[in-house]
Structure formats: structure tokens, C-alpha cells
Protein backbone atom coordinates (compact mmCIF):
# COMPACT_ATOMS: atom_id res chain seq x y z
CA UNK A 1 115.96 110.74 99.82
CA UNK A 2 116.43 108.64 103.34
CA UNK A 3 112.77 108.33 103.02
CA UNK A 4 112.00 107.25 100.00
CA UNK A 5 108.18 105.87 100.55
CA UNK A 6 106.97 109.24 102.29
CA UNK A 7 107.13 110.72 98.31
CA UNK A 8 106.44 107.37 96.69
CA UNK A 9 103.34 106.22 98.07
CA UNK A 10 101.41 108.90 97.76
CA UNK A 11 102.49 109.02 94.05
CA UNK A 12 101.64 105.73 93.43
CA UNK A 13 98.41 105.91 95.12
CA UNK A 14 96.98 108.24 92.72
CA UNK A 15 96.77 105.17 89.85
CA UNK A 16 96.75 102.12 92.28
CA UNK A 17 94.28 100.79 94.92
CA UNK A 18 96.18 101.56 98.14
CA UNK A 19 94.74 98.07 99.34
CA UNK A 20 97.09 96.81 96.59
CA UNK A 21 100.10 98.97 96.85
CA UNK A 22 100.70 98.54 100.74
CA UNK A 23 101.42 95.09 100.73
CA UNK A 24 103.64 95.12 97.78
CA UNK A 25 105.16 97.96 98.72
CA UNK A 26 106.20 96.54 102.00
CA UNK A 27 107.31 93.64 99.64
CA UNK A 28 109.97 95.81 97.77
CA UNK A 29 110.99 97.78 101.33
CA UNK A 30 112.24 95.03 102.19
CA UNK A 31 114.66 94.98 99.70
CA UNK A 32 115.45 98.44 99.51
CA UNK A 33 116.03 98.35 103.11
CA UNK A 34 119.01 95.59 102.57
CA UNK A 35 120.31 97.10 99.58
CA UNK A 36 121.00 100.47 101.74
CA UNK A 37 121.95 98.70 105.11
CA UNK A 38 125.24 97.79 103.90
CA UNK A 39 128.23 99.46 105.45
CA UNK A 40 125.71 101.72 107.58
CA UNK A 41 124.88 98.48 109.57
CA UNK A 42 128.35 99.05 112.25
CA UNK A 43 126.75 102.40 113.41
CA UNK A 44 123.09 100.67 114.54
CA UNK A 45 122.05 101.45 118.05
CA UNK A 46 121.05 98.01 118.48
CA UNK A 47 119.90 99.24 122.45
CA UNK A 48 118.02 101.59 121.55
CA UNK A 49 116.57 100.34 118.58
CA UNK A 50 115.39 97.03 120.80
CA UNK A 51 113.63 100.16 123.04
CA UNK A 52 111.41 100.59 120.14
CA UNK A 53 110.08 96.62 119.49
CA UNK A 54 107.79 96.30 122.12
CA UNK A 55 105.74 99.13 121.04
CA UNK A 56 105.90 98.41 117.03
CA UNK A 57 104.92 95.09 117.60
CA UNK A 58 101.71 96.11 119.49
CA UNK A 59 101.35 98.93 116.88
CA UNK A 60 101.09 96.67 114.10
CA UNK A 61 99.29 93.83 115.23
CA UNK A 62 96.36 96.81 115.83
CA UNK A 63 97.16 98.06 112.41
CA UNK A 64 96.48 94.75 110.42
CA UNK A 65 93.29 95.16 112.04
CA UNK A 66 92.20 98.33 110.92
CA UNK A 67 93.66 97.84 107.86
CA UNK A 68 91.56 94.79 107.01
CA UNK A 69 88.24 96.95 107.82
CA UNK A 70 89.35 100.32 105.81
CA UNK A 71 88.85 100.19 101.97
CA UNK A 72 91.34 101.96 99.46
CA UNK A 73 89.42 105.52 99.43
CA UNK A 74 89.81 105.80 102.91
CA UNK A 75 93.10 104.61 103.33
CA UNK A 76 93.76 107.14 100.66
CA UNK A 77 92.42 109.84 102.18
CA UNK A 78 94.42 109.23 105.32
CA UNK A 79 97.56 108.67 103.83
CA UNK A 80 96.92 112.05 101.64
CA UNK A 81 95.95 114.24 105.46
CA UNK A 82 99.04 112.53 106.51
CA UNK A 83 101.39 113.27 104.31
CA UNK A 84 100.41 116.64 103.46
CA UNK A 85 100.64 117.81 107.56
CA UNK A 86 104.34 116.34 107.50
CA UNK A 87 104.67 117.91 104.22
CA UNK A 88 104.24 121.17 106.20
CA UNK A 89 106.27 120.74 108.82
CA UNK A 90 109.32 119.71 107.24
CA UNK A 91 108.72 123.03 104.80
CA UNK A 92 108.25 125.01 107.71
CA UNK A 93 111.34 123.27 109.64
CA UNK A 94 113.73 124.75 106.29
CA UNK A 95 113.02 128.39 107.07
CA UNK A 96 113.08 128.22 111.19
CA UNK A 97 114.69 125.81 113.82
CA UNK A 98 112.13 122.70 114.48
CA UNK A 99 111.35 122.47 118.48
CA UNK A 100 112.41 119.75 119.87
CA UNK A 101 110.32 117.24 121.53
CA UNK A 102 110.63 117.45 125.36
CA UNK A 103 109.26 113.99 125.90
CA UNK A 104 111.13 111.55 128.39
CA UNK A 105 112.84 108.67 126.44
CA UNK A 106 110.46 105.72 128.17
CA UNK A 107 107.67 107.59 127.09
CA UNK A 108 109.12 108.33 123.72
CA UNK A 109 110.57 104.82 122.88
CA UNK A 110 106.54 103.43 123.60
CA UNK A 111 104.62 105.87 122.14
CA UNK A 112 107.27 106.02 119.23
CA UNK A 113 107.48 102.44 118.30
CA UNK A 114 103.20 102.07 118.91
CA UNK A 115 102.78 104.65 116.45
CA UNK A 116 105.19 103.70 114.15
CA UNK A 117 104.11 100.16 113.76
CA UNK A 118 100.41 101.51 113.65
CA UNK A 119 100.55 103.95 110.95
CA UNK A 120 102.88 102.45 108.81
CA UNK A 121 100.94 99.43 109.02
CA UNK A 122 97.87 101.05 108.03
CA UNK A 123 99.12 103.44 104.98
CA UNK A 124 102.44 101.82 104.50
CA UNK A 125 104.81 104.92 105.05
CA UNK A 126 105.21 107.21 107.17
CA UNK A 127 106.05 104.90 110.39
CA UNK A 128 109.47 106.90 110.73
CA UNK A 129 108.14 109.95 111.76
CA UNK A 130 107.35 108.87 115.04
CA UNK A 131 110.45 106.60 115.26
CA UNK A 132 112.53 109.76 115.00
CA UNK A 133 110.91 111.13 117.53
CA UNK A 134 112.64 108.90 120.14
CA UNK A 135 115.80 109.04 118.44
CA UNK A 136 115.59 112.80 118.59
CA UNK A 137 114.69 112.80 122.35
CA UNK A 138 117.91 110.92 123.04
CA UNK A 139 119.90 113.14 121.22
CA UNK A 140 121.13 109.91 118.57
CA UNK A 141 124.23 110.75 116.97
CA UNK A 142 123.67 111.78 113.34
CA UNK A 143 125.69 108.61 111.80
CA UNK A 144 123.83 106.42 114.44
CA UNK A 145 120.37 108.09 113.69
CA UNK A 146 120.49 106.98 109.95
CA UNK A 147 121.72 103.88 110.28
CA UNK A 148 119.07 103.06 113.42
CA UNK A 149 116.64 104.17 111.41
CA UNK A 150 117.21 101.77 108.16
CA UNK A 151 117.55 99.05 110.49
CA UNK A 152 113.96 99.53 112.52
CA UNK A 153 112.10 100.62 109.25
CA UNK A 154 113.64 97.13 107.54
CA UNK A 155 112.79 95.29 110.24
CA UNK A 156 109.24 96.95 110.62
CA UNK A 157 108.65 95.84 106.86
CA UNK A 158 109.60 92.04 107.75
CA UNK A 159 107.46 91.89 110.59
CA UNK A 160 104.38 93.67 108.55
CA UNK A 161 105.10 91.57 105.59
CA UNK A 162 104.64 88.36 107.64
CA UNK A 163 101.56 89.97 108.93
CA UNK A 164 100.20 90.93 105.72
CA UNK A 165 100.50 87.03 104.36
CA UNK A 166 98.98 86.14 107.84
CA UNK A 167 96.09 87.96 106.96
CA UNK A 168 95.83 87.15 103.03
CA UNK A 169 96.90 90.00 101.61
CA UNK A 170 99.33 89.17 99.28
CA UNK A 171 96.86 88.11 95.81
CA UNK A 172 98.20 87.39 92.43
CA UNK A 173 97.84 91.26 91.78
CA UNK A 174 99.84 92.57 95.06
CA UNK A 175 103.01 89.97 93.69
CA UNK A 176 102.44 91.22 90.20
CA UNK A 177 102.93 94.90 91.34
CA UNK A 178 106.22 94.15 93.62
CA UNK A 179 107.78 92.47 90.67
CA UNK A 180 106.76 95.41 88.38
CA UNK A 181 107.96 97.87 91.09
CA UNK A 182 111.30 96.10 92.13
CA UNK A 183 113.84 97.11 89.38
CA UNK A 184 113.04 100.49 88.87
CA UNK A 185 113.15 100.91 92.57
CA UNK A 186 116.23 99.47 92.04
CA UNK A 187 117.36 101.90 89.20
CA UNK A 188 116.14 105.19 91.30
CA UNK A 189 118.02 104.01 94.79
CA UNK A 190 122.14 103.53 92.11
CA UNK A 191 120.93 107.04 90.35
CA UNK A 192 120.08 108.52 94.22
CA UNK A 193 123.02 107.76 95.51
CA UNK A 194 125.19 108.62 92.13
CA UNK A 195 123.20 112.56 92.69
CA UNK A 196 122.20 112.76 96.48
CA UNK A 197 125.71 114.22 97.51
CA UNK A 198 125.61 116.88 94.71
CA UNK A 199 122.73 118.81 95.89
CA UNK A 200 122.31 121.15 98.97
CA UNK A 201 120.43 120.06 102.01
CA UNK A 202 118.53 123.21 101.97
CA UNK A 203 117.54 122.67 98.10
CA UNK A 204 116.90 118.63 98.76
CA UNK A 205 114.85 119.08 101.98
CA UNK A 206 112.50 122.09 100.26
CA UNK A 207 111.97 119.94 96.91
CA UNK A 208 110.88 117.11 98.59
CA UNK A 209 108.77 119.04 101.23
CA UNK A 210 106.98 120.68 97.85
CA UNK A 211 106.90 116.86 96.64
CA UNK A 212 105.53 115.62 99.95
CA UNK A 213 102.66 118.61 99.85
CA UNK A 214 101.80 118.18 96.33
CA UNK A 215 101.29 114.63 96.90
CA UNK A 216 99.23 114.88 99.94
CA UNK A 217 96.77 117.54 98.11
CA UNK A 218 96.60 115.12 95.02
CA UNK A 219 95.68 111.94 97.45
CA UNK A 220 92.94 114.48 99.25
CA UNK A 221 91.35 115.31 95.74
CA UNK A 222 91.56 111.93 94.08
């Protein structure tokens, strides 16, 4: 979908401790984040992207933080409220024209790239919400904005994944998971791309908006 773990995660967290998931997760991004970069990498706004670092640094180093003090319940819970609200929004943004952030493009790129690194540090997903932000307030170009954002969200899952094995949370179990997860992650990203260009944007981005919200309401109930 171009964001693949805002629908996964929450799935996934319904049968695995998130405390678990996250860090393998971020394990397998990695990956999926190379295997898409490819030819998209010559359109990276490497500028603007480097706009974003400062902040996502800062945003994750308070993120391994909190998430060393939350346990899997609450992280669930949060990750559910989360996902559920942007669930809503992107529903709501298929049947009338979004607004668009006025926010100046300092102010933006900091808060952007904080937030980013914080929240998809803490619930693993969900970071690139607030990275499009700033790329909407500059008005990216459409093939720039995609491949900009694969670049910052692969590089966001390096730097958390180092983070994550600076703070020990990479057991026997987390490995386990990421090997279990890795080639069908692998199968669903050939099969995407095989059906993505079939399907109309107004039937892709309502599907997974009803995916998204389903999701959410699951995580909340769990």
C-alpha cells in the first residue's frame, strides 16, 4: 500500500505481544524499505529529508525511553487510538478535499521529524504521518514525496533498530518472529506490486481506510 505497517501492525498485534512485534518488525522494515528503494532512490530530496534528522533523532532517543517503561497492553491500546483516528481521517479525506496544514516549513520539518521518531519508536508505525506533514507544507513533488518518504522511514528503522539492540530488545523470541515474518513480507510486497496498479485510488485508499479502522477498533477491544 506505500504504508504497509499502518495495516500490519495493528493486525499482528491482535496475536503477538506488541513488546515483541516492534522490534522485529523494525527488523523486517528494514528490508522492505531496501527492497522498494530501488529505482525510486534518484527522486530523494536528500535536503529536505536531512531537514527532518535532527528532530527524529531527538524523537527516538525519547521514544526508547518510554517504550522501555510501557508494557504490551498499553502499547496496544495506543497503537489501536492511533490508528483508528488516522483511520478516520484518511476515510473522511476520500469523500472531501483534506485541509492543508498551514504550518511554516522550520516549524514543520522539527515538529515533523520529533514526532515521527517518537511515535514510531514507541508503537512501531505510524511515524510517517507526521513526516508527511512537512513534505506536504513544502508542497514535495508527488514522485519526490514517495521516494523521500521510503528513504526517511528506512532510515528511521536503522537508527531505531540500533536503538532497540542498545537497549536489549532484540531476545531469542523478537529474532524468531523477524525470520518467521520476513518471506511472506516478502511474498505480499512481488504480489503488491504485480496488483497495486490495477485498482483505483479511490477503491485502494477507502479499503485500506476500512482496514486501518477495523484494526484500530480490534486493538481497542483486545
Amino acid at each position: 500500500t506505500g504504508f504497509g505497517a499502518a495495516a500490519a501492525m495493528p493486525l499482528l498485534g491482535l496475536v503477538i505481544p506488541l513488546k515483541i512485534l516492534i522490534p522485529a518488525w523494525t527488523v523486517i522494515g528494514v528490508a522492505a524499505g531496501l527492497a522498494l528503494f530501488g529505482s525510486d532512490r534518484r527522486h530523494v530530496a536528500w535536503r529536505e529529508m536531512a531537514k527532518l534528522v535532527p528532530g527524529c533523532l531527538a524523537g527516538i532517543a525519547v521514544g526508547l525511553y518510554v517504550f522501555t517503561l510501557l508494557d504490551s497492553a498499553t502499547l496496544a491500546k495506543g497503537l489501536g487510538a492511533l490508528v483508528l483516528l488516522y483511520g478516520l481521517y484518511a476515510l473522511w479525506g476520500t469523500y472531501r478535499a483534506a485541509p492543508k496544514p498551514q504550518v511554516p516549513p522550520r516549524t514543520a520539518a522539527a515538529v515533523g521529524g520529533f514526532l515521527g521518531g517518537l511515535v514510531g519508536t514507541i508503537v512501531g508505525t505510524m511515524g510517517s504521518v507526521f513526516f508527511a506533514v512537512y513534505y506536504d507544507a513544502i508542497q514535495l513533488a508527488k514522485q519526490h514525496f514517495r521516494a523521500t518518504m521510503t528513504a526517511i522511514l528506512l532510515t528511521l528503522a536503522f537508527v531505531r533498530g540500533i536503538g532497540y539492540w542498545a537497549v536489549g530488545e532484540y531476545s531469542r523470541e523478537v529474532l524468531i518472529l523477524a525470520g518467521i515474518l520476513f518471506p511472506m513480507m516478502m511474498a505480499g510486497i512481488f504480489i503488491g506490486n504485480r496488483f497495486h496498479h490495477g485498482m483505483s485510488e479511490l477503491t485502494f485508499r477507502r479499503t485500506v481506510s476500512a482496514a486501518l479502522i477495523a484494526s484500530g477498533l480490534a486493538l481497542l477491544a483486545k
